[in-house]
Protein backbone atom coordinates (compact mmCIF):
# COMPACT_ATOMS: atom_id res chain seq x y z
CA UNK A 1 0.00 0.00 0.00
CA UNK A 2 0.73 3.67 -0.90
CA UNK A 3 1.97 5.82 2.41
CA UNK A 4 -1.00 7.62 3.91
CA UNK A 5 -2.66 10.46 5.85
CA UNK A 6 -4.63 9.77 9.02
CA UNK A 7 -7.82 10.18 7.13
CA UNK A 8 -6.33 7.72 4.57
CA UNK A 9 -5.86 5.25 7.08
CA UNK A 10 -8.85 5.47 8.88
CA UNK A 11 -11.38 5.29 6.56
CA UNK A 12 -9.52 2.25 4.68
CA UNK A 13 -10.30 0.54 8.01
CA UNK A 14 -13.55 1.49 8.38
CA UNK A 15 -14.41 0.97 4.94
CA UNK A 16 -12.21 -2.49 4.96
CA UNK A 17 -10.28 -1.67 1.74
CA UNK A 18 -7.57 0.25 0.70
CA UNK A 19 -8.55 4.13 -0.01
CA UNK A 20 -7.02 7.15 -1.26
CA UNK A 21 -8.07 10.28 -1.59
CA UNK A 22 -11.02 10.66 -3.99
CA UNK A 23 -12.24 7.50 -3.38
CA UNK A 24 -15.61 6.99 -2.73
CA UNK A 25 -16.36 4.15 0.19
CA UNK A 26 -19.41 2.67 2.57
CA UNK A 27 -17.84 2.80 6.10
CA UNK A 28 -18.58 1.70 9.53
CA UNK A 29 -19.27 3.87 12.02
CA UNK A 30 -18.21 4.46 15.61
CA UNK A 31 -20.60 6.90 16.94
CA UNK A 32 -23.43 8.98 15.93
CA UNK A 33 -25.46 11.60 17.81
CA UNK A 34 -27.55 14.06 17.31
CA UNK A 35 -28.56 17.42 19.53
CA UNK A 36 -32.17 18.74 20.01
CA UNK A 37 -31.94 21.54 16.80
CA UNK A 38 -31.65 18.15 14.93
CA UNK A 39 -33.10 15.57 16.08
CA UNK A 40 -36.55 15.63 16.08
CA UNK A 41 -35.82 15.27 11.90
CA UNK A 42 -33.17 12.26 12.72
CA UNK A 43 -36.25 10.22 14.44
CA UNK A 44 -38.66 11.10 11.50
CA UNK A 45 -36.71 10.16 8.84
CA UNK A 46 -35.59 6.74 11.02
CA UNK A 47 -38.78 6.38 11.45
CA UNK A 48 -39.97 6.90 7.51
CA UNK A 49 -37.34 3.57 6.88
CA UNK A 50 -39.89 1.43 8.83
CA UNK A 51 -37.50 -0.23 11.05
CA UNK A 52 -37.97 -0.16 15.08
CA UNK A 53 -34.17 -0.94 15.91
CA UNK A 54 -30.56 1.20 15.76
CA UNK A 55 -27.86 -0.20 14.63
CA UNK A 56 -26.13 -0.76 18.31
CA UNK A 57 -28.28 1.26 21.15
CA UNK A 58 -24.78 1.88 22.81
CA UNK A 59 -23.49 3.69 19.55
CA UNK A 60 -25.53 6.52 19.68
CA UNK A 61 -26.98 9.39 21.90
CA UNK A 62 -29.30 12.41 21.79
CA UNK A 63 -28.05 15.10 23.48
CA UNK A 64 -30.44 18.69 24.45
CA UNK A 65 -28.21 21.47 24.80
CA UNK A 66 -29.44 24.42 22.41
CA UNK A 67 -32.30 25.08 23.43
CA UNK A 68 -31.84 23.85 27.03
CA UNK A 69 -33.35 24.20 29.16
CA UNK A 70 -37.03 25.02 26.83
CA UNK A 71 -37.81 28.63 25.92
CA UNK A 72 -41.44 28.00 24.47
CA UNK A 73 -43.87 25.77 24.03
CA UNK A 74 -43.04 24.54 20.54
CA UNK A 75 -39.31 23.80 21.70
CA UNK A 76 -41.34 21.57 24.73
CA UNK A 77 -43.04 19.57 22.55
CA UNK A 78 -39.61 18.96 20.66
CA UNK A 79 -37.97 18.01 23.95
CA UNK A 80 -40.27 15.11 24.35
CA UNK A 81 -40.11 13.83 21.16
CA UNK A 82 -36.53 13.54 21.46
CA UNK A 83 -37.41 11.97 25.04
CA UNK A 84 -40.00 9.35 24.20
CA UNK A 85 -37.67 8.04 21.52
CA UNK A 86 -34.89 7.34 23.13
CA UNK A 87 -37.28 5.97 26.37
CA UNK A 88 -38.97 3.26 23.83
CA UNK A 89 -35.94 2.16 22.06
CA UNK A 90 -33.60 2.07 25.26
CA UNK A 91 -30.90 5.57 23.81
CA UNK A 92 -28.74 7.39 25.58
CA UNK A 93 -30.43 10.53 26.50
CA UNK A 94 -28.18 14.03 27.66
CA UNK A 95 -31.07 15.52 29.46
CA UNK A 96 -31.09 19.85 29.84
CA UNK A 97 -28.00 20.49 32.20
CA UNK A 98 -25.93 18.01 30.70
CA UNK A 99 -24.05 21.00 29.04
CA UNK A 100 -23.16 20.95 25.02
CA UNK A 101 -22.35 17.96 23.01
CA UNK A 102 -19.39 18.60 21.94
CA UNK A 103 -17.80 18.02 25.42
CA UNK A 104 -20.02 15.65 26.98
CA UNK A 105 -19.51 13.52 23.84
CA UNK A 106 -15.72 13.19 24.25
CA UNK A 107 -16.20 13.62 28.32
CA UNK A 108 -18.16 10.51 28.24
CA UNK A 109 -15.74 8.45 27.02
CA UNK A 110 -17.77 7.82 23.64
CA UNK A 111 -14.72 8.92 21.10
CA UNK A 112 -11.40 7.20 21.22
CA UNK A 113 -8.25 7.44 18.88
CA UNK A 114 -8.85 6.25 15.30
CA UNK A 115 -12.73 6.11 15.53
CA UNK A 116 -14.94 7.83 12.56
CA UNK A 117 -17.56 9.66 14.34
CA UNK A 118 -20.60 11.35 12.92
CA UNK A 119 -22.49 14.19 14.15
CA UNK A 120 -25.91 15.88 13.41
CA UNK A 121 -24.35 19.20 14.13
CA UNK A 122 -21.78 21.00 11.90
CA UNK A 123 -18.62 21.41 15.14
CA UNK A 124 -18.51 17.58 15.35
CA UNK A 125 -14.87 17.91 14.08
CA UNK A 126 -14.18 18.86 17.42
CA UNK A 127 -12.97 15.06 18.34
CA UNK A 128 -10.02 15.43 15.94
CA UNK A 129 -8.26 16.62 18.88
CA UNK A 130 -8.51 12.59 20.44
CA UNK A 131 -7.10 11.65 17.07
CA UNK A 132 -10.16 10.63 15.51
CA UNK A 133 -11.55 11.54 12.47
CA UNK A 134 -15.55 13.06 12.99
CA UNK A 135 -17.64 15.17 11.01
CA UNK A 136 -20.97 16.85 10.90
CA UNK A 137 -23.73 15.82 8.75
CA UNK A 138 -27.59 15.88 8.27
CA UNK A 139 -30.29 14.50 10.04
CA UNK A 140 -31.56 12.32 6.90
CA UNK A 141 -27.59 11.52 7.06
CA UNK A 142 -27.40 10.79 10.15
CA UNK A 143 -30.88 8.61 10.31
CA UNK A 144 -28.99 6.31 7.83
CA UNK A 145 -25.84 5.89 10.28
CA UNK A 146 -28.25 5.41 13.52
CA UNK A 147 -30.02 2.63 11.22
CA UNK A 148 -27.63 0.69 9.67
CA UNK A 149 -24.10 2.04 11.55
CA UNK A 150 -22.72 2.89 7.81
CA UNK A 151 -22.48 6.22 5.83
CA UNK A 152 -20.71 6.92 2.76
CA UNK A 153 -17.71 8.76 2.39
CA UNK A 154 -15.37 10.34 -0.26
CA UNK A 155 -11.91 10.13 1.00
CA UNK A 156 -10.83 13.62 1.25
CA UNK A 157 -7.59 15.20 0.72
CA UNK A 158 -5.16 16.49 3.43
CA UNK A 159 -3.71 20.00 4.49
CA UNK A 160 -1.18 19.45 6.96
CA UNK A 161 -0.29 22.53 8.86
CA UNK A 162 2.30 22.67 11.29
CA UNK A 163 2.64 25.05 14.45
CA UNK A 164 5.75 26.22 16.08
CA UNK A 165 7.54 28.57 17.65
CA UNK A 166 7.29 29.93 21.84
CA UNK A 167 3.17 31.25 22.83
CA UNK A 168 3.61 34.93 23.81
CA UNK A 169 1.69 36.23 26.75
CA UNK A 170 -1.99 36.63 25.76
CA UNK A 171 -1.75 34.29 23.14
CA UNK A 172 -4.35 30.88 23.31
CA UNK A 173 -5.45 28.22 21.66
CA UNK A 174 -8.16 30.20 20.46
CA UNK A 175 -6.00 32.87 18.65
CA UNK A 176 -3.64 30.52 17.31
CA UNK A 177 -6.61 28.99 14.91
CA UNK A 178 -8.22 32.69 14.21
CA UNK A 179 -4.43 33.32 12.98
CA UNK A 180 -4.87 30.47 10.76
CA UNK A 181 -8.36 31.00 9.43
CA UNK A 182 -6.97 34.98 8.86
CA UNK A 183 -4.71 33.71 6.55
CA UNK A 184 -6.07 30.07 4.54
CA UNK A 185 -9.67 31.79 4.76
CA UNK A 186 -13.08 30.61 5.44
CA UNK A 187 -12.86 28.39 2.21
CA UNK A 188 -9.65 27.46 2.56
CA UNK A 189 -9.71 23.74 2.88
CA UNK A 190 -12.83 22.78 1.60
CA UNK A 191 -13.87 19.11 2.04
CA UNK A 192 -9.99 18.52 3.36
CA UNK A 193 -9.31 17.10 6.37
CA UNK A 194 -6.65 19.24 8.39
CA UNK A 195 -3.93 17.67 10.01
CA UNK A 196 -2.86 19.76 13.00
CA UNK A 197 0.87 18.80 13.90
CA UNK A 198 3.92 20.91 15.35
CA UNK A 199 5.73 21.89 18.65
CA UNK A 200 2.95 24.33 20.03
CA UNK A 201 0.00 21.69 19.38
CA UNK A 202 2.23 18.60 21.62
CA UNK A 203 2.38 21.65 24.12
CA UNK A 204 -1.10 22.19 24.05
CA UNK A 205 -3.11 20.78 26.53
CA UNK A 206 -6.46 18.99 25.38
CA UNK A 207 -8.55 21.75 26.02
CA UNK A 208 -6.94 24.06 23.65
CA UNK A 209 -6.17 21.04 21.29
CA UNK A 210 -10.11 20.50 21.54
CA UNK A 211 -10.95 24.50 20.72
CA UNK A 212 -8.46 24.43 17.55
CA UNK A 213 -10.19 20.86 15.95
CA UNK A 214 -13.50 22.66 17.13
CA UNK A 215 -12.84 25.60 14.47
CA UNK A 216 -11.59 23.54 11.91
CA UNK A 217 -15.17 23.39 9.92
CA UNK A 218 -14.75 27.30 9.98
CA UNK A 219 -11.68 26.28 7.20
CA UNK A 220 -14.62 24.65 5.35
CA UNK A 221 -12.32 20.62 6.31
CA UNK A 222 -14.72 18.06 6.44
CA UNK A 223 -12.18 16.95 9.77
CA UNK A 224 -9.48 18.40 11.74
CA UNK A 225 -7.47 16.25 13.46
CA UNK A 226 -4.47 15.41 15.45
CA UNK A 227 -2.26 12.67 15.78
CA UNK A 228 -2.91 11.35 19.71
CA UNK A 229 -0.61 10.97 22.35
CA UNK A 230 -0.04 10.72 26.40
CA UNK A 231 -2.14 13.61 26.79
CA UNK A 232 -4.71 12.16 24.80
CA UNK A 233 -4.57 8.52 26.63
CA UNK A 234 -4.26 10.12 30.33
CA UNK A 235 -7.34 11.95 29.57
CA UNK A 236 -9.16 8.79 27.85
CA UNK A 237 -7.83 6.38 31.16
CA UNK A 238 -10.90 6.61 33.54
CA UNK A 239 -13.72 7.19 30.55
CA UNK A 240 -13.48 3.53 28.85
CA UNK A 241 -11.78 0.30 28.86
CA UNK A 242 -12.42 0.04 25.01
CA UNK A 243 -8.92 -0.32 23.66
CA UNK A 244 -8.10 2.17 20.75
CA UNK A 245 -6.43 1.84 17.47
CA UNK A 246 -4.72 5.27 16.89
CA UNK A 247 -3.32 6.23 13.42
CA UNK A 248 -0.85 8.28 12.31
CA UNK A 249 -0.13 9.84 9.02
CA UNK A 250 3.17 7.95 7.12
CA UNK A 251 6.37 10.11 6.62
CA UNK A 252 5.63 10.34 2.95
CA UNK A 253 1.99 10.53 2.80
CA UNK A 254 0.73 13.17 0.35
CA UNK A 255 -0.78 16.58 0.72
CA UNK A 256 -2.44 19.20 -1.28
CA UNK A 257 -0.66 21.24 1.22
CA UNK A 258 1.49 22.04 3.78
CA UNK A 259 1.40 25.23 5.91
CA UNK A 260 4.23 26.33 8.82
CA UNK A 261 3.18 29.17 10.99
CA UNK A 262 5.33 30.27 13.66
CA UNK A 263 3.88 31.88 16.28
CA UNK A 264 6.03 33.22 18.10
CA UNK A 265 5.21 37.23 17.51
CA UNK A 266 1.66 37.40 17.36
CA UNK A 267 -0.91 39.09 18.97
CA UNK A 268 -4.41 38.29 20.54
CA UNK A 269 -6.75 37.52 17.53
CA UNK A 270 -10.05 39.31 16.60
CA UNK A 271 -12.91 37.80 14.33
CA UNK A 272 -14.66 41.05 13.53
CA UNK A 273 -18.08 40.96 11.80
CA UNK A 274 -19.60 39.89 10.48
CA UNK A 275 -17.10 36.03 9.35
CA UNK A 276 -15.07 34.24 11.39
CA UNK A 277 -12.51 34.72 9.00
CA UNK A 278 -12.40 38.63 8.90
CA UNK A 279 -9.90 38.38 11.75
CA UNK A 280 -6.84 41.38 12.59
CA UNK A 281 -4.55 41.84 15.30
CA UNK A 282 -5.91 43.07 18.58
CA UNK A 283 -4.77 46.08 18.33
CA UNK A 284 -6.98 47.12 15.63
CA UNK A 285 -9.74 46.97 17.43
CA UNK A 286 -9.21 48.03 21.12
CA UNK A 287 -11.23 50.17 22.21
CA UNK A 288 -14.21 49.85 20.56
CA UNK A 289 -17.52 49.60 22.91
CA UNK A 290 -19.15 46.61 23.97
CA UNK A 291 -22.87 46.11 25.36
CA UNK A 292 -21.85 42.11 26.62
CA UNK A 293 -19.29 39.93 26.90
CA UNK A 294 -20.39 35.88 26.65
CA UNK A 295 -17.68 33.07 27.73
CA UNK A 296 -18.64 29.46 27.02
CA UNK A 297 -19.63 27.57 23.16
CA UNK A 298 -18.33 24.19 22.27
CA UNK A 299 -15.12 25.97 22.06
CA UNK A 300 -14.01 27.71 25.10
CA UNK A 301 -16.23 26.83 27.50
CA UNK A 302 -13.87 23.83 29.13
CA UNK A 303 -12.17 23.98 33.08
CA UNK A 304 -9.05 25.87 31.17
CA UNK A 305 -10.90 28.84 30.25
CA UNK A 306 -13.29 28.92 33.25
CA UNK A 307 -9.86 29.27 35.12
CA UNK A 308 -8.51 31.83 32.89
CA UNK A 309 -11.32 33.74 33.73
CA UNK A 310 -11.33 33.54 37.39
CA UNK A 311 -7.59 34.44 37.58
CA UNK A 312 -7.98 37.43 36.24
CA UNK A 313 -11.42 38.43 37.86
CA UNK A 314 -10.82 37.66 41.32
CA UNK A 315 -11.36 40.48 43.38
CA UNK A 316 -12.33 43.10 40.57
CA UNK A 317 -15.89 44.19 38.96
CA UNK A 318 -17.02 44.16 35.14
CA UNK A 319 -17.59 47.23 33.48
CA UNK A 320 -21.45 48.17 34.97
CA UNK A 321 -22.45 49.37 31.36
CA UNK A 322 -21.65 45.78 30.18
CA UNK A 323 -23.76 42.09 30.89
CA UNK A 324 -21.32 39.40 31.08
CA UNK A 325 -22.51 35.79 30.75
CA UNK A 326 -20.54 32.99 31.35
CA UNK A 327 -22.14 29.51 30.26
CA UNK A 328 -19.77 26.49 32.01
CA UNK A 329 -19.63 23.54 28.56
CA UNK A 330 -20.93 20.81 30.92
CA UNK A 331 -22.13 19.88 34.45
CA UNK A 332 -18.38 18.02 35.13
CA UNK A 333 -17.09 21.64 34.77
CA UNK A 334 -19.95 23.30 36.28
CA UNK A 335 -19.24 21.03 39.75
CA UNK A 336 -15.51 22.07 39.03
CA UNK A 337 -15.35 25.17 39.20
CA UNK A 338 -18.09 25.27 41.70
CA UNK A 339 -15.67 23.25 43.95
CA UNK A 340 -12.78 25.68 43.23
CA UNK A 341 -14.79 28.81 44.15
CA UNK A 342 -14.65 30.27 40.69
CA UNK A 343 -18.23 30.43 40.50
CA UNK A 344 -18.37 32.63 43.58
CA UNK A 345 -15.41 35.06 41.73
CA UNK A 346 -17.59 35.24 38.72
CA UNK A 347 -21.31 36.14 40.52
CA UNK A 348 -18.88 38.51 42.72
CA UNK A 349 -17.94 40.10 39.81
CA UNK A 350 -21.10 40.75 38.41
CA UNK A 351 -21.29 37.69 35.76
CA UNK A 352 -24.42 36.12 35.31
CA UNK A 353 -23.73 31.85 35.22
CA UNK A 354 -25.82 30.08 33.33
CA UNK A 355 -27.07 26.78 33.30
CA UNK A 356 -24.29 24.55 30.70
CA UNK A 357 -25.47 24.22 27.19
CA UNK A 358 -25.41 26.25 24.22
CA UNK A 359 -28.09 28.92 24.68
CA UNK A 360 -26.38 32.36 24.07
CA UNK A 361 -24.21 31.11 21.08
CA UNK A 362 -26.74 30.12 18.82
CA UNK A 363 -29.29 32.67 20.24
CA UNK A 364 -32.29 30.47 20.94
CA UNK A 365 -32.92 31.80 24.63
CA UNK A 366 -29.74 33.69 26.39
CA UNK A 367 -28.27 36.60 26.30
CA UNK A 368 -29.85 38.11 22.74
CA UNK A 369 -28.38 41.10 22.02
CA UNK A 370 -30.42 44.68 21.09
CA UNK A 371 -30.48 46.25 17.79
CA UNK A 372 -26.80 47.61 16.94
CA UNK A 373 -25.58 46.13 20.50
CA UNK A 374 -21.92 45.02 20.23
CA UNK A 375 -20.81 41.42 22.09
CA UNK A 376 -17.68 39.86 22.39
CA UNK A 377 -17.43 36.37 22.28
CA UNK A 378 -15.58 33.14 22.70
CA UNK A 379 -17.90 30.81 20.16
CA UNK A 380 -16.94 30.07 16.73
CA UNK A 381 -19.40 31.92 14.53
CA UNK A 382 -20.23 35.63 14.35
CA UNK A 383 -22.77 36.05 11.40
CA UNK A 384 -25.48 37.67 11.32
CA UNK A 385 -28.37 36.81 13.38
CA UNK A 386 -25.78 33.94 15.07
CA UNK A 387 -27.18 34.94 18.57
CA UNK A 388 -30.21 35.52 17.83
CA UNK A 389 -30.28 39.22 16.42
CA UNK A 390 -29.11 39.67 12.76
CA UNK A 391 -28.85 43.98 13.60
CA UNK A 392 -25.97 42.99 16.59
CA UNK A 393 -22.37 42.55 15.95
CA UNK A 394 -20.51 39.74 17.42
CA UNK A 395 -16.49 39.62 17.73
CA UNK A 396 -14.76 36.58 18.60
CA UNK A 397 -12.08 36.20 20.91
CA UNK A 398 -10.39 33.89 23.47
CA UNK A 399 -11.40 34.33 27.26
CA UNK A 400 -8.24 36.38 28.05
CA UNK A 401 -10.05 38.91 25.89
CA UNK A 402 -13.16 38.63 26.54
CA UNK A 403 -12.73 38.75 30.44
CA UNK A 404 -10.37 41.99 29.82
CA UNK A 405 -13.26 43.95 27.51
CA UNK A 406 -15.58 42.76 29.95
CA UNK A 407 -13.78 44.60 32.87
CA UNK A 408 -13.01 47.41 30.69
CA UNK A 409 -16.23 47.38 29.09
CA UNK A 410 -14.71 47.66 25.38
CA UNK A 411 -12.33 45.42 23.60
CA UNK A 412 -9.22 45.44 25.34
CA UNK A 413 -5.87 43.97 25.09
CA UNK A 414 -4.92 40.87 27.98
CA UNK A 415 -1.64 41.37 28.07
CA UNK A 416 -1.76 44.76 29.74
């Protein structure tokens, strides 16, 4: 066989035959889930096939986190849909207060290194950072996969981009990809998967690893991914005794291209509105007023970033002419920082926690902004309407800068 990327490799196995890219396959899948924006259409379409049995009732989970806990009556009766179908057939069920999918997923224990993963929600590359390869698809998609535990694939092609060079203060996970979505663009690796390899990722720890492979869709990849190691298994130890069949790309696999960026000398990253790949150096923006500041998302709403935030809160006030929201990613993290008395440091401040899940992001029930209000954000999308009001404007940022604009009350700079 021909050397080979980790996307290669593991949908040859999956698939049982020997693939390249461009090849077109039927694999076997891993895991499926869905979340309660899309599920209610995964259990009709199931149900349109005429069959009253998954594929493996331990393969696959509903999960409620964006519209959690239920703002209106119409989202109710959604709810227990979602609820009696996973009741009658025996499903895992992530009830509201679970937190967002994309952590409990991996938290769970449910991904491991070299698994093909598919998701009825569009940041299900997330689990790229475990080393496996996972994607989002749609609910007739993903009705298929919960059905008959296949899905078919066409092998994509590989970017490989590699990341070195010493984090300066103020730098994060979170501004190393907006660097990298700044300069390959929003359509810059299109139905590729993205290998993530270099120094600075083996230094990261999984939660940043986890908030880079989470922004990889924003590239347009169909995956991101990383090749795992001893971080990877340390945080897998106590979640499953499955054993895992990692993969890792061969030294002279082929790529449509390969990117260095050193990082060394930049600054705090900016996603201005209204794309997530309009991004600029912080210091183009600073000073600009905000009307609320929102921590939390799929992306950066992990232990790391909760204790990012409290560091640098403790003992001071936000801005009065600002909200701040802070939305913990699950109720592991919640109980965390709860225990570490960051919770406390955040209401002291004048934050207003939330309940985990994914309300304010996708602006189904939290934190909607006014007409021409301004928020700052860690999630992973800023168009219009992405919180729920189409006349706001939404920056992204990591939490060092949104907890700075939030005690300044306008964008501001963590590093002073």
């Amino acid at each position: 066989m021909s050397a080979k990327t980790i996307a290669e490799k593991i949908l040859s196995l999956h698939a049982e035959k020997d693939l390249k890219a461009g090849d077109f396959a039927i694999c076997r899948i891993d895991f499926c889930f869905g979340q309660d924006g899309t599920s209610g259409i995964i259990i009709d379409r199931f149900n349109q096939l005429g069959i009253d049995k998954v594929f493996d009732k331990d393969k696959f989970a509903v999960v409620i986190d964006h519209n959690s806990p239920s703002p209106n009556q119409g989202v109710a009766a959604v709810h227990k849909k979602l609820r009696d179908f996973t009741k009658k057939l025996n499903l895992k069920l992530y009830d509201i207060g679970c937190g967002v999918c994309h952590q409990i997923i991996p938290e769970m224990g449910h991904v491991l290194p070299g698994y093909l993963v598919l998701g009825a929600d569009s940041h299900t590359c997330t689990y790229g950072a475990l080393g496996a390869l996972s994607t989002g698809v749609g609910s007739t998609d993903l009705a298929i996969s919960l059905a008959c535990g296949k899905n078919w694939f066409r092998v994509p092609e590989s970017i490989k981009i590699i990341v070195k060079g010493k984090i300066p203060k103020g730098v994060f996970a979170k501004d190393i990809i907006l660097y990298i979505i700044k300069d390959l663009r929003a359509d810059g690796a299109t139905y590729k998967c993205v290998e993530f390899s270099g120094p600075v990722i083996s230094d990261l720890n999984l939660d940043g690893r986890f908030t880079i492979c989470n922004m990889a869709v924003e590239l347009g990849a169909k995956f991101g991914v990383m090749e795992p190691d001893g971080k990877v298994y340390n945080f897998l130890k106590d979640k499953t005794k499955i054993k895992s069949k990692p993969q890792f790309s061969d030294k002279n696999a082929r790529y449509a291209l390969i990117k260095e960026y050193d990082i060394s000398k930049i600054s705090p990253q900016i996603a201005r509105p209204h794309t997530v790949d309009n991004v600029c150096n912080i210091e183009e923006v600073a000073g600009t007023t905000i009307n609320q500041a929102f921590l939390g998302t799929c992306t950066n709403g992990r232990l790391e970033d909760l204790e990012i935030a409290a560091k640098m809160l403790k003992g001071k006030r936000i801005n009065p002419d600002i909200r701040f929201v802070i939305a913990p990613a699950s109720k592991s993290i919640y109980l965390l920082a709860l225990k570490k008395g960051w919770i406390r440091i955040f209401i002291e401040a004048g934050a207003a926690v939330v309940n985990p899940g994914c309300g304010p992001c996708v602006g189904t029930h939290q934190g909607i902004p006014a007409d021409k209000e301004v928020v700052i954000s860690t999630a992973n999308r800023n168009f219009k309407g992405r919180m729920g009001n189409p006349n706001a404007f939404i920056y992204l940022a990591s939490p060092a800068t949104v907890v700075a604009s939030a005690l300044k009350g306008k964008i501001a700079d963590p590093r002073t």
